[in-house]
C-alpha atoms as a PDB file:
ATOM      1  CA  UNK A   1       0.000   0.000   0.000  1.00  0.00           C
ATOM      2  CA  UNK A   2       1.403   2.979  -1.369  1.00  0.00           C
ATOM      3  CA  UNK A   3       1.813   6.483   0.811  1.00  0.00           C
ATOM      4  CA  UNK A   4      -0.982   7.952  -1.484  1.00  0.00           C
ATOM      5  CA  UNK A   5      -2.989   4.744  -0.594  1.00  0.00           C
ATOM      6  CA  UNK A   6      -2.405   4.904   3.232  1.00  0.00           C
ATOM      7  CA  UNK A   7      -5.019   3.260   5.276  1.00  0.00           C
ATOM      8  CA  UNK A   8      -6.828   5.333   7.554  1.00  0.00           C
ATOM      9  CA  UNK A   9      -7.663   4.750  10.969  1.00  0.00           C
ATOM     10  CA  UNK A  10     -11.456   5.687  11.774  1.00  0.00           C
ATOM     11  CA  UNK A  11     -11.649   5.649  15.886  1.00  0.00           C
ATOM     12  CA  UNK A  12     -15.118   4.506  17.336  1.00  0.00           C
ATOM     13  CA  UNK A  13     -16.248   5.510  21.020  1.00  0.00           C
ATOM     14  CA  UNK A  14     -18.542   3.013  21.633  1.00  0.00           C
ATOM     15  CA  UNK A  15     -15.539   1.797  24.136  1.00  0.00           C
ATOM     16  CA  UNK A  16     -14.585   4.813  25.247  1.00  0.00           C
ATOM     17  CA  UNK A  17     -14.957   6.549  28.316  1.00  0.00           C
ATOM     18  CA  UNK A  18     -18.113   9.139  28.279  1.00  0.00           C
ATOM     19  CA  UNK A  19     -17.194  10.993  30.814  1.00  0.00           C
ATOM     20  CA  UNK A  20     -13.390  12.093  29.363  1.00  0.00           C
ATOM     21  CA  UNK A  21     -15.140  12.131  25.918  1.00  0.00           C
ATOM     22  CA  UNK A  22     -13.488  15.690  24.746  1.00  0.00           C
ATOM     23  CA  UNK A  23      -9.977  14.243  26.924  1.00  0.00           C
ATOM     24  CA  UNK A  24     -10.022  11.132  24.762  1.00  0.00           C
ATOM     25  CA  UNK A  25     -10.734  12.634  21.339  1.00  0.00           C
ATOM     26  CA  UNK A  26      -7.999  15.050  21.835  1.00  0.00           C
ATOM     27  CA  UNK A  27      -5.363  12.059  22.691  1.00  0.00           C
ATOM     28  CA  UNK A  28      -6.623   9.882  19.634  1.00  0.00           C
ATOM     29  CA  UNK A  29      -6.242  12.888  17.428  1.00  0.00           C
ATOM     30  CA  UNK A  30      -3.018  13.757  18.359  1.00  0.00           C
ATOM     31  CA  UNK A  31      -1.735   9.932  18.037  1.00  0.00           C
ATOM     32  CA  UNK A  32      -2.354  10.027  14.762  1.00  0.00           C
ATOM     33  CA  UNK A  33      -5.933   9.070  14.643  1.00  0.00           C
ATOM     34  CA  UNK A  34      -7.098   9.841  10.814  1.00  0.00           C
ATOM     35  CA  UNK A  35     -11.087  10.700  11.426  1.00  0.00           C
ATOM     36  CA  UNK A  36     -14.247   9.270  13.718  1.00  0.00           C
ATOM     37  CA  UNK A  37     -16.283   6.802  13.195  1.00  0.00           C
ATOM     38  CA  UNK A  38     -19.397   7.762  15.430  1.00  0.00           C
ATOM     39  CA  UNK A  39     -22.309   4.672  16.199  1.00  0.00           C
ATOM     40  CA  UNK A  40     -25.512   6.020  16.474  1.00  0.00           C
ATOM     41  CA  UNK A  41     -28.090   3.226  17.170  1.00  0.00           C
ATOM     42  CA  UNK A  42     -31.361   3.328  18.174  1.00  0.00           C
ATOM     43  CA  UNK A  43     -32.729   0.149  20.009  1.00  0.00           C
ATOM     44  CA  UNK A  44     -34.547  -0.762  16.911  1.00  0.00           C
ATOM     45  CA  UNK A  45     -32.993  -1.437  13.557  1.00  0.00           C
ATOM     46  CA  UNK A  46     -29.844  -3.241  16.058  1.00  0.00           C
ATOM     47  CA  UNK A  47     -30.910  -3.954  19.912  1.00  0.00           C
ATOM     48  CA  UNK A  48     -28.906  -1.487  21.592  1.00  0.00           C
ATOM     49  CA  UNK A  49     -29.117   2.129  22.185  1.00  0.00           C
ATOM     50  CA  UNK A  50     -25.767   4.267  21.990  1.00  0.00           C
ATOM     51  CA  UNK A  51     -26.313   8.288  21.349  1.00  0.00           C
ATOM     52  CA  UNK A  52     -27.667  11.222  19.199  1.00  0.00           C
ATOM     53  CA  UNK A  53     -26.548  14.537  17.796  1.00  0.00           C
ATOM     54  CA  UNK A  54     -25.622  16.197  20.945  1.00  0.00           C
ATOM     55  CA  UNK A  55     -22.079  13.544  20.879  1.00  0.00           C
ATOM     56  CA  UNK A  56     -21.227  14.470  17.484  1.00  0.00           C
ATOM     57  CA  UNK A  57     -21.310  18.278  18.346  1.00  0.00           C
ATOM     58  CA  UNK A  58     -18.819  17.476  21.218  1.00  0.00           C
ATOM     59  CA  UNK A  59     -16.693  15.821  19.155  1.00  0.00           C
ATOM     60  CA  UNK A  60     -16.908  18.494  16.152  1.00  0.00           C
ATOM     61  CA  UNK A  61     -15.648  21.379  19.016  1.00  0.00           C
ATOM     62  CA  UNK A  62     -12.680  18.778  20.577  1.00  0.00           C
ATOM     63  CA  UNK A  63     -11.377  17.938  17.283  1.00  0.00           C
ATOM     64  CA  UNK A  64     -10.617  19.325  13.816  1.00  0.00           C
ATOM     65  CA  UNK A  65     -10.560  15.845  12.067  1.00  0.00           C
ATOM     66  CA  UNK A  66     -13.408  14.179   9.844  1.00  0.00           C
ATOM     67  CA  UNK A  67     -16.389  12.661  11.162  1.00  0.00           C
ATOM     68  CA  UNK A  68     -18.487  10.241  10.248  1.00  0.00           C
ATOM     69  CA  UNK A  69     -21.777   9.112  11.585  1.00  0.00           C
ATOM     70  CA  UNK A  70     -22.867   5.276  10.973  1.00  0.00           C
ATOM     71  CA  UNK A  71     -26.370   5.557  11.030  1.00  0.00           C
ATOM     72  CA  UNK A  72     -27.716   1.817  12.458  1.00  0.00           C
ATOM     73  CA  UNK A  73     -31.091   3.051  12.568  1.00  0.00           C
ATOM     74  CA  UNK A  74     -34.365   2.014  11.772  1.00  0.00           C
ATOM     75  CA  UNK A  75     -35.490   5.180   9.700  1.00  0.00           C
ATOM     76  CA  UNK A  76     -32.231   6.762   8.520  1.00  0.00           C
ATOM     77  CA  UNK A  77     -34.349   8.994   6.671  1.00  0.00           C
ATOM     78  CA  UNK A  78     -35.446  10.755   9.889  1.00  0.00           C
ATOM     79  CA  UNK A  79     -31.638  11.250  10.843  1.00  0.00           C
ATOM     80  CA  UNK A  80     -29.834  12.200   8.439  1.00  0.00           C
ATOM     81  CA  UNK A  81     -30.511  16.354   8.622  1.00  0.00           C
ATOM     82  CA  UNK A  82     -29.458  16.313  12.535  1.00  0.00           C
ATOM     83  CA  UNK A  83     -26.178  14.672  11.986  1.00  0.00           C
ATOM     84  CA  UNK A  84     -25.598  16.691   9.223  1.00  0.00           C
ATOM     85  CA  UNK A  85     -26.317  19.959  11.105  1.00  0.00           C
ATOM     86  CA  UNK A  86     -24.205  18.700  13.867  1.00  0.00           C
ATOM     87  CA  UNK A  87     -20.822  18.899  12.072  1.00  0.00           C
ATOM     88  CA  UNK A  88     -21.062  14.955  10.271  1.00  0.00           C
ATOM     89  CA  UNK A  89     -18.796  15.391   7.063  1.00  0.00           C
ATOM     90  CA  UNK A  90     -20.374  11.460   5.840  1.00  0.00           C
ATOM     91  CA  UNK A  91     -23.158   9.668   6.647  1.00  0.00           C
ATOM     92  CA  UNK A  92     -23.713   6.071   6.287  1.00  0.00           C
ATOM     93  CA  UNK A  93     -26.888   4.527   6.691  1.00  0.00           C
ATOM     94  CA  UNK A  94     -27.319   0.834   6.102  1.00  0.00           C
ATOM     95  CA  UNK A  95     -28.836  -0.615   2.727  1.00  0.00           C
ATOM     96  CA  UNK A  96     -31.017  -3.146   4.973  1.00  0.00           C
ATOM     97  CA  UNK A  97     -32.621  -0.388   6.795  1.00  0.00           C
ATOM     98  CA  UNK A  98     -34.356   1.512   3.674  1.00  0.00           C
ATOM     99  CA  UNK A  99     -36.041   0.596   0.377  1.00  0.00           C
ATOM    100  CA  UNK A 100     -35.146   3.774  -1.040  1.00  0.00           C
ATOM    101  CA  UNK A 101     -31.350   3.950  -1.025  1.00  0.00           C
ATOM    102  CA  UNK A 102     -31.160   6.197  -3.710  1.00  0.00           C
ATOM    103  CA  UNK A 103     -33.041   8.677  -2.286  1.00  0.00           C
ATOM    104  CA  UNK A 104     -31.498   8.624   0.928  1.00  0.00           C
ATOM    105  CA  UNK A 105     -28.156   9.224  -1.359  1.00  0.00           C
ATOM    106  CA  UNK A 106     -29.638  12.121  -3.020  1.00  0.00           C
ATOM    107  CA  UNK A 107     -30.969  13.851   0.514  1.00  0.00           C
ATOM    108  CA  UNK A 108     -27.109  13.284   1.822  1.00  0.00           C
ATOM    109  CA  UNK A 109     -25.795  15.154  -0.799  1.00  0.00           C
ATOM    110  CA  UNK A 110     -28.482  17.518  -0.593  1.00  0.00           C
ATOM    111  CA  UNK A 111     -27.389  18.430   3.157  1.00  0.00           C
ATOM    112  CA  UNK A 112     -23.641  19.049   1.753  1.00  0.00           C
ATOM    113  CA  UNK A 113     -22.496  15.583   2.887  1.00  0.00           C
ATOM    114  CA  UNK A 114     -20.264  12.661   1.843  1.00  0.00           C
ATOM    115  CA  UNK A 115     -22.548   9.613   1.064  1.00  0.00           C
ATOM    116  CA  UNK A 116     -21.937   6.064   2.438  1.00  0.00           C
ATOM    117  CA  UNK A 117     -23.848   3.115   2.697  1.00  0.00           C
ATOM    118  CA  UNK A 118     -23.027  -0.260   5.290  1.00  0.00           C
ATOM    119  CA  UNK A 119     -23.729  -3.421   4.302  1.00  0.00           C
ATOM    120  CA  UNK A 120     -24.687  -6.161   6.991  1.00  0.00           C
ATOM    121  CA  UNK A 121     -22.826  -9.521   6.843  1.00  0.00           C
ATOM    122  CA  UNK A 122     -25.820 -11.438   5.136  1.00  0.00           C
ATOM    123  CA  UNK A 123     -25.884  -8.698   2.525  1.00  0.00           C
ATOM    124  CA  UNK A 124     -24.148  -9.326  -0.875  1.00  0.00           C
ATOM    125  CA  UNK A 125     -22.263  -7.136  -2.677  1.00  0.00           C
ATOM    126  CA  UNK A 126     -24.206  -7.124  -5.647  1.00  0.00           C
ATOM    127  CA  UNK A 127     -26.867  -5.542  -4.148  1.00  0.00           C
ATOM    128  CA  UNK A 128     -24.426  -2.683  -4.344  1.00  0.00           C
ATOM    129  CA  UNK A 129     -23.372  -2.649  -7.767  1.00  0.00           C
ATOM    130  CA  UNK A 130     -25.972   0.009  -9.012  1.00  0.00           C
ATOM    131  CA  UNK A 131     -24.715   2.217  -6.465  1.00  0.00           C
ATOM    132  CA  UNK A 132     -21.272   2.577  -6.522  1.00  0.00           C
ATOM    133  CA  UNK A 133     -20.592   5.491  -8.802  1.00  0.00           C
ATOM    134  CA  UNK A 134     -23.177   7.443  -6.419  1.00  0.00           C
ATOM    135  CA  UNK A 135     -20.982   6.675  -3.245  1.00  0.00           C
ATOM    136  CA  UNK A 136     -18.238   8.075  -1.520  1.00  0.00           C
ATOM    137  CA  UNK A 137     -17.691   5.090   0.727  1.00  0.00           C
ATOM    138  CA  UNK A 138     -19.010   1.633   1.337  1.00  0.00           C
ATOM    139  CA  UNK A 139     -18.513   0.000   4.744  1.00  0.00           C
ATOM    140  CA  UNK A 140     -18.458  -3.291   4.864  1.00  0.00           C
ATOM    141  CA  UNK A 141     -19.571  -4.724   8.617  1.00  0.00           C
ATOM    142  CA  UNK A 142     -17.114  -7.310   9.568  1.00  0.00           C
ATOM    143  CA  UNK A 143     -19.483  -8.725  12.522  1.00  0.00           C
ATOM    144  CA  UNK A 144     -23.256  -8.464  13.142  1.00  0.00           C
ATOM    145  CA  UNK A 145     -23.559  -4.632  13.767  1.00  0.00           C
ATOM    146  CA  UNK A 146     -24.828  -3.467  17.143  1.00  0.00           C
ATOM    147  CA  UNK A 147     -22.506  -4.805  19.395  1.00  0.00           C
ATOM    148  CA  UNK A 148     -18.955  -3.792  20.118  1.00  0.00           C
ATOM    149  CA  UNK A 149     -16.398  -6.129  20.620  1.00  0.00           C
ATOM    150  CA  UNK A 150     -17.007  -9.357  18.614  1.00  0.00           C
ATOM    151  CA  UNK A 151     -14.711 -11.167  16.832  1.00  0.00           C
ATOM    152  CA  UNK A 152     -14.136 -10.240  13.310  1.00  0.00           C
ATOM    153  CA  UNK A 153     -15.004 -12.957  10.598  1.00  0.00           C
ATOM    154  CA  UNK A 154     -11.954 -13.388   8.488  1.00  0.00           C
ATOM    155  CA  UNK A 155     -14.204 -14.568   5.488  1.00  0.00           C
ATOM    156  CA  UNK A 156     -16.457 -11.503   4.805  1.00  0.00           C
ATOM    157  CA  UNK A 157     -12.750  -9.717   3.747  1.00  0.00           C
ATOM    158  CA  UNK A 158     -13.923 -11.614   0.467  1.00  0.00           C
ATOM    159  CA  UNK A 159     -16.402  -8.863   0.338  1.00  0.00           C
ATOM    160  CA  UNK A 160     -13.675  -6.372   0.453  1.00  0.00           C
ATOM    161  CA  UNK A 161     -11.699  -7.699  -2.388  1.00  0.00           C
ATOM    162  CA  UNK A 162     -14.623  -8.018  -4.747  1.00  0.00           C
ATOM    163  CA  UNK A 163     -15.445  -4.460  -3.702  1.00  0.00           C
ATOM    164  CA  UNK A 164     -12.210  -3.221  -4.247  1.00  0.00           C
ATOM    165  CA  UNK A 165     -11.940  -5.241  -7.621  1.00  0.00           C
ATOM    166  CA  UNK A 166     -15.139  -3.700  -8.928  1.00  0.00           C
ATOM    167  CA  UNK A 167     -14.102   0.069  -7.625  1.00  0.00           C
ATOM    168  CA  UNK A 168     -10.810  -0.183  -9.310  1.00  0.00           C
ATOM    169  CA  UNK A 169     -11.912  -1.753 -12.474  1.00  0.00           C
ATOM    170  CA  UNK A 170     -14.479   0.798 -13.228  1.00  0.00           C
ATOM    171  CA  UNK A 171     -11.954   3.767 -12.170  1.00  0.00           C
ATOM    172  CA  UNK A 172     -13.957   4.767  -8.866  1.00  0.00           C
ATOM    173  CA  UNK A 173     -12.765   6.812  -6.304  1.00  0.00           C
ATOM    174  CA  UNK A 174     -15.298   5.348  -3.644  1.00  0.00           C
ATOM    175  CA  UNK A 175     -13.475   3.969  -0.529  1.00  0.00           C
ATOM    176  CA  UNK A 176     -13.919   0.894   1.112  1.00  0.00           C
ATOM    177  CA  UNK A 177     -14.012   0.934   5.060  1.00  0.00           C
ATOM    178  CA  UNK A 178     -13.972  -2.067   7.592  1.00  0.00           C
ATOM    179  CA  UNK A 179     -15.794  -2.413  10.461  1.00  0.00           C
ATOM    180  CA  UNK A 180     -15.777  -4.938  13.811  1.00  0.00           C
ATOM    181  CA  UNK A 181     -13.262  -6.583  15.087  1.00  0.00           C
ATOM    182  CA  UNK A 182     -10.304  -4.757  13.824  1.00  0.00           C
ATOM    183  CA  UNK A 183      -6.954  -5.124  15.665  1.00  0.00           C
ATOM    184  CA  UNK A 184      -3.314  -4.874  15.716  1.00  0.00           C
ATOM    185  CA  UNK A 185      -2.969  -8.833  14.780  1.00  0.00           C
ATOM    186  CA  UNK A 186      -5.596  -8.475  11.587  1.00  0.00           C
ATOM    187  CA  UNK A 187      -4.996  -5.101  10.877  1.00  0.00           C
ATOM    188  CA  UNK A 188      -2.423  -5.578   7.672  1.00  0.00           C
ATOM    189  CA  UNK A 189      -5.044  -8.582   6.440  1.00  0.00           C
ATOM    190  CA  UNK A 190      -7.327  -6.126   6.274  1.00  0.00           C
ATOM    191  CA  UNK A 191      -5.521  -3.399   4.339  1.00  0.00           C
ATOM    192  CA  UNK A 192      -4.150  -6.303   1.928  1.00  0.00           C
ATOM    193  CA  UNK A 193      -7.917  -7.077   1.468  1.00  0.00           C
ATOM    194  CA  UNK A 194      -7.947  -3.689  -0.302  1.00  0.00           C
ATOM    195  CA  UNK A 195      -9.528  -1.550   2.682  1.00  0.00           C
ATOM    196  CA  UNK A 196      -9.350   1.883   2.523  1.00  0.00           C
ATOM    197  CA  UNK A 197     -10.600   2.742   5.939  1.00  0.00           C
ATOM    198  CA  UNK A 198     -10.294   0.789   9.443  1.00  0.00           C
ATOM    199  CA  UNK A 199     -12.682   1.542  12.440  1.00  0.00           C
ATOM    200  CA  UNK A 200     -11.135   0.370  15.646  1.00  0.00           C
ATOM    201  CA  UNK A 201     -13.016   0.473  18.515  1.00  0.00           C
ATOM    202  CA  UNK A 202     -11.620  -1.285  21.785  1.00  0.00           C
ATOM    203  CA  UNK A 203      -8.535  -1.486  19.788  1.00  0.00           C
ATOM    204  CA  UNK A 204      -8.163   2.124  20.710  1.00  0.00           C
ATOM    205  CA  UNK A 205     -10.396   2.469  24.071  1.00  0.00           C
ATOM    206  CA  UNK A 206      -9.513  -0.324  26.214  1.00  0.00           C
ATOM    207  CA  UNK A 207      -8.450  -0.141  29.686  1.00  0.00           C
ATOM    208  CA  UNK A 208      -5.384  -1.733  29.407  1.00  0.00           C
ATOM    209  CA  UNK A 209      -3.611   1.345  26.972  1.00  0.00           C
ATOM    210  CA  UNK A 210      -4.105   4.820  26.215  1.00  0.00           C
ATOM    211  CA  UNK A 211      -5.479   6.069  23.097  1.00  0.00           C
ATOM    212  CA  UNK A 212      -1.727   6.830  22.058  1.00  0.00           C
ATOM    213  CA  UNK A 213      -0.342   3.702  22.767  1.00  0.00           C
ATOM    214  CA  UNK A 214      -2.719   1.814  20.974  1.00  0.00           C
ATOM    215  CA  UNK A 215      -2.751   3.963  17.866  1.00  0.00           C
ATOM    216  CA  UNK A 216       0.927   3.498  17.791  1.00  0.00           C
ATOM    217  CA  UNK A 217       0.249  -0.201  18.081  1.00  0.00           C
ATOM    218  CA  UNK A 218      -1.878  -0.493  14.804  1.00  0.00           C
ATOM    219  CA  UNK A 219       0.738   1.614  12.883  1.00  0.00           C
ATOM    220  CA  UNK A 220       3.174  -0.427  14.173  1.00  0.00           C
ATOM    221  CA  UNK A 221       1.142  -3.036  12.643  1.00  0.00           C
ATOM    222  CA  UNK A 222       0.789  -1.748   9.686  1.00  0.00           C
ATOM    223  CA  UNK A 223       4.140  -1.376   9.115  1.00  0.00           C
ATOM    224  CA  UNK A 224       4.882  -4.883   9.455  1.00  0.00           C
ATOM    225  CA  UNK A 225       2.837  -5.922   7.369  1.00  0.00           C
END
């Protein structure tokens, strides 16, 4: 992976601590974190409940870097104008929670933001395939969303090669991002799976490192290869 190709590192804070939130954005930033990946669910579309608008406007004043909210909602329709007026650069909703994706494309753009879409692990990439030129990102869910800390499945990386095949091929510039289970040990699998885009949640928020240490872990990681 070329300098020009670098993969990104996309903290989530579903691990973190919520009561140091500004304290722990500014140490992830200044490690070297590359944007945030913010979970917004909603006890319907996945079981648990995390947090709304008022999170991303904390993060927005502790941090100058990119944000984007993944939207694992039930009506993404409903949510897309308050994380936009927030400070969300991209939104991503997921293509199982609408029958309209186009539209909910068109209405992202429409607020001034980057478009992405998340695809569940039962969801094939050809469902995709009409969509691609009209996204900035696709992120491909490496575990059942709605829970932190499972185990990524290895296979569904699969998903990221065709992805990345069929991006390349057609002379895209949509990214593809990875999400669950990424850490230091599958990190380089992942970029060699042609991932654009890593979200690492405990792998940056755990108890047993700081946000700094465990950036420079996954770079570390990285570099090996």
């Amino acid at each position: 992976m070329s300098s020009a190709d670098r993969l990104l590192i996309a903290p989530s804070i579903l691990t973190a601590d919520f009561g140091r939130l500004e304290e722990q954005a500014r140490a992830a930033e200044a490690a070297g974190a590359d944007l945030w990946h913010l979970d917004v669910m909603d006890g319907h579309f996945v079981p648990a409940i995390t947090f709304g608008a008022s999170v991303v406007e904390v993060f927005r004043r502790a941090s100058s870097l990119p944000i984007e909210v993944h939207l694992m909602v039930a009506n993404p329709e409903a949510q897309l104008a308050p994380f936009a007026e927030a400070g969300a650069e991209r939104l991503i909703f997921h293509y199982e929670a609408t029958s309209t994706p186009r539209a909910l494309l068109e209405a992202t753009r429409a607020l001034g933001c980057q478009r992405g879409i998340a695809i569940s692990p039962d969801t094939p990439v050809d469902a995709l395939t009409p969509l691609l030129a009209d996204l900035e990102q696709v992120t491909v869910m490496l575990i059942q969303p709605g829970k932190g800390g499972q185990p990524m499945m290895p296979a569904l990386l699969e998903k990221v090669r065709d992805l990345r095949a069929r991006v390349d091929a057609a002379g895209l510039p949509t990214r593809i991002e990875v999400d669950g289970g990424v850490k230091a040990h599958n990190l380089a699998t992942c970029a060699a799976a042609g991932t654009h885009i890593a979200v690492a949640g405990s792998a940056v928020f755990n108890p047993a490192q700081s946000p700094a240490e465990a950036i420079t872990e996954l770079r570390a990681a990285l570099a090996r290869g």
